[in-house]
C-alpha atoms as a PDB file:
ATOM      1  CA  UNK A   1     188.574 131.530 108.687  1.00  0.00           C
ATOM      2  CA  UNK A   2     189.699 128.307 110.235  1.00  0.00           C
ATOM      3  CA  UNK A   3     187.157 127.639 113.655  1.00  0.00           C
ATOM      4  CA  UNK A   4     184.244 129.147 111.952  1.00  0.00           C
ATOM      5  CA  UNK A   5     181.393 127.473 110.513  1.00  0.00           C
ATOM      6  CA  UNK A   6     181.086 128.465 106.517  1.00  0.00           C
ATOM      7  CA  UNK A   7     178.241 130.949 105.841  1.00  0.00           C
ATOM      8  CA  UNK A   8     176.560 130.803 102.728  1.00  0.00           C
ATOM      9  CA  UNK A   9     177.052 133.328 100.569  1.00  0.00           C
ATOM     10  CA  UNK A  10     173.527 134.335 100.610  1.00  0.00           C
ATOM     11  CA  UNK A  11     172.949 134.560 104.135  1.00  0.00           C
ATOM     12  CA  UNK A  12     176.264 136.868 103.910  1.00  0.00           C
ATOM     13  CA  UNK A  13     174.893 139.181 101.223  1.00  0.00           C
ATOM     14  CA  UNK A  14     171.753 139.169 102.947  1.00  0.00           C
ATOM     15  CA  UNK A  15     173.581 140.878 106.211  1.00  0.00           C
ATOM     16  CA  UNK A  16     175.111 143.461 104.069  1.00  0.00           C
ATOM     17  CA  UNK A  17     172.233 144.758 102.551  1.00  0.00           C
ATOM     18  CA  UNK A  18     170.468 144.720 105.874  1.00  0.00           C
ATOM     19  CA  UNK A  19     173.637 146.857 107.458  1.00  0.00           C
ATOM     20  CA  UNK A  20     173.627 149.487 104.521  1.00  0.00           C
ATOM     21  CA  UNK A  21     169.958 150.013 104.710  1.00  0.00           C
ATOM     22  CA  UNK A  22     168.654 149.070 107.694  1.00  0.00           C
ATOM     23  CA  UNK A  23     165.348 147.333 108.722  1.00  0.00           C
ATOM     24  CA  UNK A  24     163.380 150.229 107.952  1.00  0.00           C
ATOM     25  CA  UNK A  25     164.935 151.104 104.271  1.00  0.00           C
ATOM     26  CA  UNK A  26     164.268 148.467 103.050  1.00  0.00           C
ATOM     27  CA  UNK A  27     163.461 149.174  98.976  1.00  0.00           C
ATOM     28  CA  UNK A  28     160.729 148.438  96.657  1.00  0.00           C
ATOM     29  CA  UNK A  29     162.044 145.867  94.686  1.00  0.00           C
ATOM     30  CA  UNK A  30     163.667 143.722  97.902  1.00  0.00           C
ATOM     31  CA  UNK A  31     159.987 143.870  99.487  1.00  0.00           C
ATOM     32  CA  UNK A  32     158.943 141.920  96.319  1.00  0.00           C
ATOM     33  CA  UNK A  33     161.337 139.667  96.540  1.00  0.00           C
ATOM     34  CA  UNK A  34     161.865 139.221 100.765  1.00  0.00           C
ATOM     35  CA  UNK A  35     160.212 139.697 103.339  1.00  0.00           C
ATOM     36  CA  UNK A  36     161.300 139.035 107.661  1.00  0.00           C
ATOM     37  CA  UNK A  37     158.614 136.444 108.892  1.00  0.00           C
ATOM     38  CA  UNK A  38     157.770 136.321 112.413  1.00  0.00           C
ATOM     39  CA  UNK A  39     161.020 134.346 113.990  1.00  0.00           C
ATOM     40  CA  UNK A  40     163.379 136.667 112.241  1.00  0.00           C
ATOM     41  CA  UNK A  41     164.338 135.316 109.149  1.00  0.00           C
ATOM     42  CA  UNK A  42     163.708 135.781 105.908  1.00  0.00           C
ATOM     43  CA  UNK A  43     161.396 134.397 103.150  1.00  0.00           C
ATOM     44  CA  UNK A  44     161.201 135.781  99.485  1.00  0.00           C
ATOM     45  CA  UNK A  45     157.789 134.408  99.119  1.00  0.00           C
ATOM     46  CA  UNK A  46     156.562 135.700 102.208  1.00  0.00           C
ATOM     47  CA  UNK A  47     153.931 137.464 100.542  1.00  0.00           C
ATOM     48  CA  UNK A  48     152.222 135.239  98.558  1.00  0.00           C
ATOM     49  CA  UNK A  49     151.663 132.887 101.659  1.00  0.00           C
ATOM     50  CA  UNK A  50     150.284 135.637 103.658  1.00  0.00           C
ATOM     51  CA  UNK A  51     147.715 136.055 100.777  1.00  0.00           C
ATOM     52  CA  UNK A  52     146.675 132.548 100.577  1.00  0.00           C
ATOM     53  CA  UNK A  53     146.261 131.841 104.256  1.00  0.00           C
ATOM     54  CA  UNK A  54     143.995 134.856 104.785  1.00  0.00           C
ATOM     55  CA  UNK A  55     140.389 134.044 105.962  1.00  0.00           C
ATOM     56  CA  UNK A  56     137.192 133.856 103.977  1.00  0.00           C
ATOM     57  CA  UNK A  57     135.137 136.511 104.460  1.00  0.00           C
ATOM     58  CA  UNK A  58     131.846 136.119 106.101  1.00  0.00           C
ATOM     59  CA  UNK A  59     129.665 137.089 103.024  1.00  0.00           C
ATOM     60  CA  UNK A  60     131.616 134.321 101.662  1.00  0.00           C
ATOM     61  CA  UNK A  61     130.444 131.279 104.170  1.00  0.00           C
ATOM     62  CA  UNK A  62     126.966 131.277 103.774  1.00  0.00           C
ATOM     63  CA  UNK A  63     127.353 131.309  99.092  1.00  0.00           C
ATOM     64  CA  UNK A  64     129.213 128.721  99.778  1.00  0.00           C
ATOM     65  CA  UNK A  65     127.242 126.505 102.107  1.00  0.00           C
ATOM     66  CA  UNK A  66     123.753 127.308 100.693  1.00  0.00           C
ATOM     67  CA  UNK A  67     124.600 125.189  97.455  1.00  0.00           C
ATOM     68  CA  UNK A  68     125.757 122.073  99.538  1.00  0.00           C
ATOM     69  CA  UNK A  69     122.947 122.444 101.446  1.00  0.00           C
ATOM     70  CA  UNK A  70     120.566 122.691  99.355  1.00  0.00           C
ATOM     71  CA  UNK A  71     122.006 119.456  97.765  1.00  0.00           C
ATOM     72  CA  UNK A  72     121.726 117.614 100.581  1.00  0.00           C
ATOM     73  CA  UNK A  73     118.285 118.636 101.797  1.00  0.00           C
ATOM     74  CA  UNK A  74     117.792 117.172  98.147  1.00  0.00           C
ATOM     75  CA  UNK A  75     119.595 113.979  98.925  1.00  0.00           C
ATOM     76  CA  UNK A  76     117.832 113.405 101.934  1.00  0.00           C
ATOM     77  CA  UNK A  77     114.016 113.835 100.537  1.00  0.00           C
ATOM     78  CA  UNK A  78     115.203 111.435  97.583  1.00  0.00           C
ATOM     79  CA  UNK A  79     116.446 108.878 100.235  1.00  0.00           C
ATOM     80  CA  UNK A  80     113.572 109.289 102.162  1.00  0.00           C
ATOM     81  CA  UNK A  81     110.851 108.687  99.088  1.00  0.00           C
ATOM     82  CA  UNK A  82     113.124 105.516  97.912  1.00  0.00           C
ATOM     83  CA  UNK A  83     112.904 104.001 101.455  1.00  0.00           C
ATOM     84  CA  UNK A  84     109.198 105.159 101.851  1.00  0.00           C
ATOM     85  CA  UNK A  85     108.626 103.494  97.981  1.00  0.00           C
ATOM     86  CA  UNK A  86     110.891 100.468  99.475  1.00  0.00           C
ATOM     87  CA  UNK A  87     108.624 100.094 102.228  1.00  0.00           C
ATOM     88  CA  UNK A  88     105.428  99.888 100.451  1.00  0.00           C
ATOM     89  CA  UNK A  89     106.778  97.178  97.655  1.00  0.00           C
ATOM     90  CA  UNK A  90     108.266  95.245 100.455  1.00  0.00           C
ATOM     91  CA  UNK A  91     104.742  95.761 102.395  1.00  0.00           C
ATOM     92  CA  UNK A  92     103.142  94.354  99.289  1.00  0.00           C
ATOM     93  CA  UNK A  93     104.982  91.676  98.222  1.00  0.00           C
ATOM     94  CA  UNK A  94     104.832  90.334 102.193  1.00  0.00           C
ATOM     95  CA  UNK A  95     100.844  90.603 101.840  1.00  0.00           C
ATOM     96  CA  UNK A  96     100.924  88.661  99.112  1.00  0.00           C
ATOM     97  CA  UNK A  97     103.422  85.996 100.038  1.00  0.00           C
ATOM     98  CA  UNK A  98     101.091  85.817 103.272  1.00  0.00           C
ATOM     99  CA  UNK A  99      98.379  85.290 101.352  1.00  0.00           C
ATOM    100  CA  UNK A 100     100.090  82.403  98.433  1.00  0.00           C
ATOM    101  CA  UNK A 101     101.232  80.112 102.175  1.00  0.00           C
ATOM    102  CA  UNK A 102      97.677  80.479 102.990  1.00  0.00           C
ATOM    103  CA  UNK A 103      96.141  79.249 100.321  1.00  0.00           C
ATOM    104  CA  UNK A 104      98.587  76.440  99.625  1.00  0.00           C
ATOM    105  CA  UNK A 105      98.587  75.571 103.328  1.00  0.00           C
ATOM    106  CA  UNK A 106      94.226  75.189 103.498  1.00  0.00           C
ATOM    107  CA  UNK A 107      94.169  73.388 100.205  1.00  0.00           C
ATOM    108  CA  UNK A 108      97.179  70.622 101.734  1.00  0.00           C
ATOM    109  CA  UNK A 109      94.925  70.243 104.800  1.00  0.00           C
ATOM    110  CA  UNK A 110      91.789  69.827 102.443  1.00  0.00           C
ATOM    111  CA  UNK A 111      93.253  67.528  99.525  1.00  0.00           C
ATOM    112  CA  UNK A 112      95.217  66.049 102.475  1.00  0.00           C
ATOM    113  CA  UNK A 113      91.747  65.242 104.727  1.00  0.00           C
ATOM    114  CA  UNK A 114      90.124  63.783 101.265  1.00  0.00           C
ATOM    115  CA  UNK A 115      92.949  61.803 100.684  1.00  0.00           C
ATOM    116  CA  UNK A 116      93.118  60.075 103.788  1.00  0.00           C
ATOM    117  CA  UNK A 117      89.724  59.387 104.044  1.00  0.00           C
ATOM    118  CA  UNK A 118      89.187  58.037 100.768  1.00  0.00           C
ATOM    119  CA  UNK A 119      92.364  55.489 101.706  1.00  0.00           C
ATOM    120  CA  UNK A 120      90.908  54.428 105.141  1.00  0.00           C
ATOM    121  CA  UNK A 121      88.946  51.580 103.886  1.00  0.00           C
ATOM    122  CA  UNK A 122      88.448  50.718 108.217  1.00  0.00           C
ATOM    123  CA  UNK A 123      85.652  53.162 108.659  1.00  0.00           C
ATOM    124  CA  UNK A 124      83.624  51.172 105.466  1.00  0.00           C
ATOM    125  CA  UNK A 125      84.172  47.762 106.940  1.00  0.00           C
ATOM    126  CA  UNK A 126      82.881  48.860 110.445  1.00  0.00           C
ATOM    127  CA  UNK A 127      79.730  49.897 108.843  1.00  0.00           C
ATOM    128  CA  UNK A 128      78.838  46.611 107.160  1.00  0.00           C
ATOM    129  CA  UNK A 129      77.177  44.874 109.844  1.00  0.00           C
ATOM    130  CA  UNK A 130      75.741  47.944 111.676  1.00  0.00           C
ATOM    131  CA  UNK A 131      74.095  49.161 108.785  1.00  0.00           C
ATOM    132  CA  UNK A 132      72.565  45.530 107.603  1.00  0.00           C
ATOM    133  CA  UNK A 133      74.571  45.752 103.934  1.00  0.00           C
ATOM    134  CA  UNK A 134      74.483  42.077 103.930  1.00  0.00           C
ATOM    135  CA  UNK A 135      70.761  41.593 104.476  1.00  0.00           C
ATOM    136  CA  UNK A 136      70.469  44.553 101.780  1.00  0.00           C
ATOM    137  CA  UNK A 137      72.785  43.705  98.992  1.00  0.00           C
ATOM    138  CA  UNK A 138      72.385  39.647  99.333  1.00  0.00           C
ATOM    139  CA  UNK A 139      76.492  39.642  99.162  1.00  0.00           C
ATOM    140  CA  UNK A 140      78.142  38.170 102.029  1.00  0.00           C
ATOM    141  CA  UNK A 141      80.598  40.334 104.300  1.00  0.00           C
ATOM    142  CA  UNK A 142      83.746  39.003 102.098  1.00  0.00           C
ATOM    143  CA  UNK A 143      81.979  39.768  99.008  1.00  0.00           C
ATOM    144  CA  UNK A 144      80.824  43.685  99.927  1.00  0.00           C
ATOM    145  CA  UNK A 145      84.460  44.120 101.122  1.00  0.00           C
ATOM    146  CA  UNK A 146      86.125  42.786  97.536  1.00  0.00           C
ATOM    147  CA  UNK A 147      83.428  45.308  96.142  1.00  0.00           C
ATOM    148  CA  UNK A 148      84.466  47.983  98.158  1.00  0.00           C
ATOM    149  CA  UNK A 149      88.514  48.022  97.319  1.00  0.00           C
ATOM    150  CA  UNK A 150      87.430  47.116  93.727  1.00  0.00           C
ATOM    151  CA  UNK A 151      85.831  50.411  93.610  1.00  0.00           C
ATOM    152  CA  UNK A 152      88.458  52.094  96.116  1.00  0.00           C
ATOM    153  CA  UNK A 153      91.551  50.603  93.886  1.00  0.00           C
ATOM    154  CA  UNK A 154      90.022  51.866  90.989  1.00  0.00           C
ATOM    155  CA  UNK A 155      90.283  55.734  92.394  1.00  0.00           C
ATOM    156  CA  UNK A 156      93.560  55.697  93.277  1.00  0.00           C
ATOM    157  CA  UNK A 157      96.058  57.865  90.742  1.00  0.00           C
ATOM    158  CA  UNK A 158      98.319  55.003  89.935  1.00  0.00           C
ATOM    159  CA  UNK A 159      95.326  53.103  88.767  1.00  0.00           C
ATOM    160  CA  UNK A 160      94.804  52.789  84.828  1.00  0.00           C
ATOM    161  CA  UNK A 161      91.910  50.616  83.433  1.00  0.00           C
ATOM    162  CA  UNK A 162      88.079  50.310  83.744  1.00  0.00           C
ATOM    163  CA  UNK A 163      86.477  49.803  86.582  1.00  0.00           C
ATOM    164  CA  UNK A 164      85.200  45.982  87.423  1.00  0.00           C
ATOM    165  CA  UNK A 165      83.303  44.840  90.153  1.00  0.00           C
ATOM    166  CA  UNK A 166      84.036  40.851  90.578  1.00  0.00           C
ATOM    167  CA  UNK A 167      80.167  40.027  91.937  1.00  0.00           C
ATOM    168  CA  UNK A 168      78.420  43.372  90.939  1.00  0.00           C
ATOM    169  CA  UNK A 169      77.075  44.599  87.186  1.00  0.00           C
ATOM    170  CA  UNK A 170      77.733  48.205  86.016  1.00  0.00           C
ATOM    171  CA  UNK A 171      75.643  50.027  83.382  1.00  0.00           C
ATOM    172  CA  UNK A 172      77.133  52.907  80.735  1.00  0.00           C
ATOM    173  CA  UNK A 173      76.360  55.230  83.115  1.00  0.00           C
ATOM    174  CA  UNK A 174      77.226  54.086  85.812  1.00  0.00           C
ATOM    175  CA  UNK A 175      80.778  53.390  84.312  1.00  0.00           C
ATOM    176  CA  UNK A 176      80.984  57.487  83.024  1.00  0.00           C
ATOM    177  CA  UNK A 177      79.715  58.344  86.713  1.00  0.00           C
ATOM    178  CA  UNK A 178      82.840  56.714  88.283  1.00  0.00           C
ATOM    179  CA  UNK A 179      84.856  58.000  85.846  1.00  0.00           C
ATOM    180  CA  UNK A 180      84.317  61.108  86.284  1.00  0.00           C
ATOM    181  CA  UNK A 181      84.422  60.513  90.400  1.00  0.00           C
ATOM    182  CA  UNK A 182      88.071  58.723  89.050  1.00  0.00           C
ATOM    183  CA  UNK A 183      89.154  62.441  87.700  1.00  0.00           C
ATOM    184  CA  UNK A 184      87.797  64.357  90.384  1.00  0.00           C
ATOM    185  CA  UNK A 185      90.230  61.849  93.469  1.00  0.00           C
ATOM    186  CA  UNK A 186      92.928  61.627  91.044  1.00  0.00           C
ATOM    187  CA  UNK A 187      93.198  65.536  90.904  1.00  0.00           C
ATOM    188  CA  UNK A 188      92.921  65.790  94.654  1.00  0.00           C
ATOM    189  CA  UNK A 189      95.914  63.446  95.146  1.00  0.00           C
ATOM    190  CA  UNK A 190      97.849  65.227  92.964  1.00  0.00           C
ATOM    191  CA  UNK A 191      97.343  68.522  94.481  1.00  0.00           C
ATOM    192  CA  UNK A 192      97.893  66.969  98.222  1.00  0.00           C
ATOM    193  CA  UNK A 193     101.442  65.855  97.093  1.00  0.00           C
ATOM    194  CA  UNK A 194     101.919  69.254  95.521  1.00  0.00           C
ATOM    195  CA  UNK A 195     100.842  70.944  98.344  1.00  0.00           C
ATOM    196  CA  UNK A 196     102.707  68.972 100.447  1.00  0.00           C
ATOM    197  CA  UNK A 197     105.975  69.501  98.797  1.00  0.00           C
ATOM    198  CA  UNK A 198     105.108  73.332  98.406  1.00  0.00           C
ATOM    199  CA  UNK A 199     104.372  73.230 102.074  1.00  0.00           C
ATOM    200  CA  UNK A 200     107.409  71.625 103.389  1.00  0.00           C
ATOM    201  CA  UNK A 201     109.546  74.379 101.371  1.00  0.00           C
ATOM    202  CA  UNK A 202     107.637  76.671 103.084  1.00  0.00           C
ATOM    203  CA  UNK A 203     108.328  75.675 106.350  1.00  0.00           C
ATOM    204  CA  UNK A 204     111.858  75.368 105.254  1.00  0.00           C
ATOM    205  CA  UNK A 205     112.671  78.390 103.770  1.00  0.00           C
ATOM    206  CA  UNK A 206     110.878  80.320 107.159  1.00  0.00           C
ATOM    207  CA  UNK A 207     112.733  78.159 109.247  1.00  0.00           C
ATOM    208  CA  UNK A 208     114.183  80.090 112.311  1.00  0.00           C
ATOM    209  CA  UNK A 209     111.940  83.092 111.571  1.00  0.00           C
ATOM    210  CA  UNK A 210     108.357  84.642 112.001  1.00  0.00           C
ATOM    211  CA  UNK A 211     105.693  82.922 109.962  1.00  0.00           C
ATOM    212  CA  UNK A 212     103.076  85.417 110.406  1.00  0.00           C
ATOM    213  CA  UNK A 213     100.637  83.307 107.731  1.00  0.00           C
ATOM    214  CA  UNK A 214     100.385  80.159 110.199  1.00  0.00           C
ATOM    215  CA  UNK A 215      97.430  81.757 111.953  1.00  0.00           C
ATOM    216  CA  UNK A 216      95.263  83.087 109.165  1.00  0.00           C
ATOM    217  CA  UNK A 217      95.702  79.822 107.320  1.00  0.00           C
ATOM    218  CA  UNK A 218      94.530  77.911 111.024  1.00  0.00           C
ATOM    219  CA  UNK A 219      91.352  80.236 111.035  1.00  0.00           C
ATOM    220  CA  UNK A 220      90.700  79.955 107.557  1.00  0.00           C
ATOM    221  CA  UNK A 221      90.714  75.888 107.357  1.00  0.00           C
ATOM    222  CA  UNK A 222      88.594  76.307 110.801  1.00  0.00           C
ATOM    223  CA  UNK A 223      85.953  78.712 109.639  1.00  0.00           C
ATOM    224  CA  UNK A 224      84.872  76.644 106.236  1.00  0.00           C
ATOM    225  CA  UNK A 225      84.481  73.218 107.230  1.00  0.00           C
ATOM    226  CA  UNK A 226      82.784  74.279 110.527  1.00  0.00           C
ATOM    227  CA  UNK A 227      79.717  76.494 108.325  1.00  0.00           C
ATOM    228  CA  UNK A 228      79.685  73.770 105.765  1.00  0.00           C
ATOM    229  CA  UNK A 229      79.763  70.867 108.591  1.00  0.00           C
ATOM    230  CA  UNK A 230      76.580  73.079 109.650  1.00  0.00           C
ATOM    231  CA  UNK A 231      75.108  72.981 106.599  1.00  0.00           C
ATOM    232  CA  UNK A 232      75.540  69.221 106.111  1.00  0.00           C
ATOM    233  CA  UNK A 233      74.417  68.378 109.769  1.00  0.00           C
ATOM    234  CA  UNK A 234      71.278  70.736 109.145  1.00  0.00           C
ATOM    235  CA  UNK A 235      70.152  69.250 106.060  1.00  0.00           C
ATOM    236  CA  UNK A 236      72.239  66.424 105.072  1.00  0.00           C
ATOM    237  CA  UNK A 237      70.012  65.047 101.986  1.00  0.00           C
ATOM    238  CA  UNK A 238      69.687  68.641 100.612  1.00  0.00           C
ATOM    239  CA  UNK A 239      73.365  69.474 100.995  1.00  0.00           C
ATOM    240  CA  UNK A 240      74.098  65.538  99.451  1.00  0.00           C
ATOM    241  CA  UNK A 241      71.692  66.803  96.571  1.00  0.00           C
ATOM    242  CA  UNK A 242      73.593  70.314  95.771  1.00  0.00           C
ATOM    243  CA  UNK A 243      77.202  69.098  96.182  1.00  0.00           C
ATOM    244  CA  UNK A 244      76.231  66.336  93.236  1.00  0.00           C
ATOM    245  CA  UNK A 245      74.280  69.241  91.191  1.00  0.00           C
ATOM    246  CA  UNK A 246      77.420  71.855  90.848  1.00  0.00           C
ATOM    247  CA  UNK A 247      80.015  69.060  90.859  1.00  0.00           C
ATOM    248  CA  UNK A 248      78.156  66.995  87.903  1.00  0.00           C
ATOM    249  CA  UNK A 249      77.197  68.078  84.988  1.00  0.00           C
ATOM    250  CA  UNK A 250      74.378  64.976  84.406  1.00  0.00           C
ATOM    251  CA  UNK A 251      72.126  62.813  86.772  1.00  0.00           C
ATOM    252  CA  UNK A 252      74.273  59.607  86.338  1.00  0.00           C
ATOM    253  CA  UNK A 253      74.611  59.516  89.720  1.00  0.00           C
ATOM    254  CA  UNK A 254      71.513  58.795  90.518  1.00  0.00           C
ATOM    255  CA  UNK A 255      71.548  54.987  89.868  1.00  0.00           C
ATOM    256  CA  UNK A 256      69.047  52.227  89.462  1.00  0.00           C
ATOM    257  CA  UNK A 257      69.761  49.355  91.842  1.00  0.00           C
ATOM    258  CA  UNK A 258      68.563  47.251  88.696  1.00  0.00           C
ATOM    259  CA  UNK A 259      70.961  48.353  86.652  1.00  0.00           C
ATOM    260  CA  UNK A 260      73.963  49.584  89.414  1.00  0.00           C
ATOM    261  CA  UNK A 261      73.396  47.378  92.481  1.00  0.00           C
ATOM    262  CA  UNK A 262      76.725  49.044  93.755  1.00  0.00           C
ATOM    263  CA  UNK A 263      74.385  51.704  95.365  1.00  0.00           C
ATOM    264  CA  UNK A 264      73.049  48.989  97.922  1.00  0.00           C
ATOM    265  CA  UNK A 265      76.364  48.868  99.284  1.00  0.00           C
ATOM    266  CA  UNK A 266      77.215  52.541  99.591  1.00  0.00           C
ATOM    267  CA  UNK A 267      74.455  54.115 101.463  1.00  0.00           C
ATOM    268  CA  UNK A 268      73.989  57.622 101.836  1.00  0.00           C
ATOM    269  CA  UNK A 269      74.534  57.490 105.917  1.00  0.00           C
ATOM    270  CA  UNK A 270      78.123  56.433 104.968  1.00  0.00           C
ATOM    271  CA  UNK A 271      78.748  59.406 102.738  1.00  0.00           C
ATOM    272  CA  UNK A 272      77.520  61.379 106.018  1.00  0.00           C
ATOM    273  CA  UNK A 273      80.951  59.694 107.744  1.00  0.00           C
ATOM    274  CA  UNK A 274      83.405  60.678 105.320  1.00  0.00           C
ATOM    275  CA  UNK A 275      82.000  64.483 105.096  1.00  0.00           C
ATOM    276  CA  UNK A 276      82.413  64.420 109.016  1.00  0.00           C
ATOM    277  CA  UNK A 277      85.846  62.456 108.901  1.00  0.00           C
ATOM    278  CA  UNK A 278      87.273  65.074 106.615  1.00  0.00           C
ATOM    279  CA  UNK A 279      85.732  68.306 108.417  1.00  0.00           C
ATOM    280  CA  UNK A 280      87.026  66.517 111.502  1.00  0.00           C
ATOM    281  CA  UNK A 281      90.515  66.639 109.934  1.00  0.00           C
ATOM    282  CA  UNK A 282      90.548  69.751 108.751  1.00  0.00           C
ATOM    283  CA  UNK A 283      89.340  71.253 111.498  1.00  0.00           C
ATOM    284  CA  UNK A 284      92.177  69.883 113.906  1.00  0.00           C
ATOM    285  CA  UNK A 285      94.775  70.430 110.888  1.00  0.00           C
ATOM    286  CA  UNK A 286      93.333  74.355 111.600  1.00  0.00           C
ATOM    287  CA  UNK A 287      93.586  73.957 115.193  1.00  0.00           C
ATOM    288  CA  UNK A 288      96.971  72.949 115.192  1.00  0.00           C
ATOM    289  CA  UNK A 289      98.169  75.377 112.812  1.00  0.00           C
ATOM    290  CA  UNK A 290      96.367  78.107 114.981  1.00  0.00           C
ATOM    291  CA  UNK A 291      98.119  77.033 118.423  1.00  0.00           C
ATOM    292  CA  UNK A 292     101.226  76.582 116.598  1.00  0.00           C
ATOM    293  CA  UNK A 293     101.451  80.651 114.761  1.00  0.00           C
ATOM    294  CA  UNK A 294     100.410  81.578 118.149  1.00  0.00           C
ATOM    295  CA  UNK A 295     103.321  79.837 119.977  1.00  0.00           C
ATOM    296  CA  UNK A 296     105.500  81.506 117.288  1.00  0.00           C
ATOM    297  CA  UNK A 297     104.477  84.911 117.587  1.00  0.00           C
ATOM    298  CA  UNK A 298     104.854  85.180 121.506  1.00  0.00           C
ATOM    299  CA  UNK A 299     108.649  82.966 121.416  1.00  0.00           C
ATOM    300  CA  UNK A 300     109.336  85.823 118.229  1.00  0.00           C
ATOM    301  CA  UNK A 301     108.563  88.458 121.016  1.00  0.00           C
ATOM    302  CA  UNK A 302     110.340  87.094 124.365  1.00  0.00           C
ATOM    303  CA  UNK A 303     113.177  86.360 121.825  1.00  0.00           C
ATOM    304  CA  UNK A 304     112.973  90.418 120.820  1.00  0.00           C
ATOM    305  CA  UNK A 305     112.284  90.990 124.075  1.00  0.00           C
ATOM    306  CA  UNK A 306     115.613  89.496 124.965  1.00  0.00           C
ATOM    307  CA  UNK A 307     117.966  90.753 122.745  1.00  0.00           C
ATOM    308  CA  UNK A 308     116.969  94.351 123.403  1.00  0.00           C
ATOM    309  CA  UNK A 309     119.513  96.249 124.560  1.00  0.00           C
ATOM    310  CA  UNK A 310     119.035  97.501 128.137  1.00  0.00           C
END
């Protein structure tokens, strides 16, 4: 009709059946195939999405969480043992980095103290006239000092030849004796410039954080030279004796001033300097380090302190 909206055919069909039968006569075969929904119209698959929205049944819930959470109680205990197992490898592996900066931090303080005091030919020449070396030797001052860097030149590492004295004679064993002295300074330069290297990468791969080894290695490089200062200051000529025995494996250091004259110029009360010289250094090299991992630790913990959140 012309005015009126078209109806599908359908939704006509769909009237007529409804107006022959009525809602309540409805048949078999058009419940299987429609069914009235709750706003009044009509869905042929009514049915099937009142059957798929319908609730679980309680019995249901719990088969169906147990399984997940069983799996995750499982997940959790295998986290848990791989961060426990983390823990202790990264607990170990801290110990011993602790313990490798240590060690390389003592022996740069003691091949450093050596070093130093081996090069500071000052502390020789103040000794010549208080300790009579002229009167001793029969060498004049300028004579015992040419001596003395002869001697000093020839321990450096950079050094290669045999060792000559330009007013003093040397016997055979007198020249092994020095060359074995030679190998024992040459090592201990090389390990203070390895050290020293291995040290400043140290510092600069800790840079900005904790450096919990700083303090141990203070203690440690205080502790020995303080019981073996002791020991030297106690009994000097024994300890002088024992320190040749287990570095030596012979008695050529015990020279003839007939035969090695060089021993009227290096007297045993100088030998006494250089031991204190080098505890001296290593003991404020410990010092420092000590006041230093200190210093650390408490900025580390007002810097914690700090950033925690209030």
């Amino acid at each position: 009709m012309a005015g009126q909206p078209a109806v599908p055919v359908f939704s006509m069909k769909l009237q007529e059946m409804r107006g022959d039968r009525g809602e309540g006569d409805r048949g078999e075969g058009d419940r299987g195939r429609f069914w009235e929904t709750g706003d009044g119209s009509v869905s042929p698959f009514g049915a099937q999405k009142e059957t798929q929205n319908r609730p679980l049944s309680p019995r249901t819930v719990p088969c169906l969480l147990l399984p997940c959470l069983l799996l995750s109680l499982k997940k959790i205990e295998v986290i848990k043992l791989s961060d426990r197992k983390h823990r202790k490898q990264r607990k170990r592996s801290g110990a011993a980095g602790n313990i490798f900066c240590i060690l390389i931090t003592v022996l740069f303080l003691i091949s450093g103290a050596v070093t130093l005091t081996v090069c500071f030919r000052p502390l020789y020449y103040a000794d010549i006239g208080p300790m009579h070396l002229e009167q001793i030797s029969g060498l004049t001052g300028e004579q015992i000092r040419e001596n003395y860097d002869a001697l000093i030149d020839y321990n450096m590492v950079w050094h290669r030849g045999e060792l000559e004295y330009p007013d003093l004679p040397m016997s055979e064993e007198g020249a092994i004796h020095f060359r074995e002295v030679k190998r024992i300074f040459d090592g201990l330069q090389i390990l203070f410039v390895l050290t020293a290297a291995a040290f400043a990468l140290i510092l600069f791969h800790f840079r900005g954080r904790p450096k919990p080894w700083l303090a141990p290695a203070g203690w440690t490089a205080v502790v020995l030279p303080f019981v073996l200062g002791i020991l030297a200051l106690v009994g000097w000529d024994r300890f002088f004796v024992t320190f040749h025995q287990l570095v030596f494996n012979n008695d050529y250091w015990l020279f003839d001033p007939a035969t090695d004259p060089v021993i009227l110029i290096l007297p045993d009360t100088f030998f006494l300097q250089c031991a204190v010289m080098i505890f001296a250094l290593v003991l404020t090299g410990g010092v420092i380090l000590i006041f230093a991992g200190r210093r650390m630790k408490k900025r580390t913990f007002s810097d914690r302190w700090k950033n925690e959140p209030v």
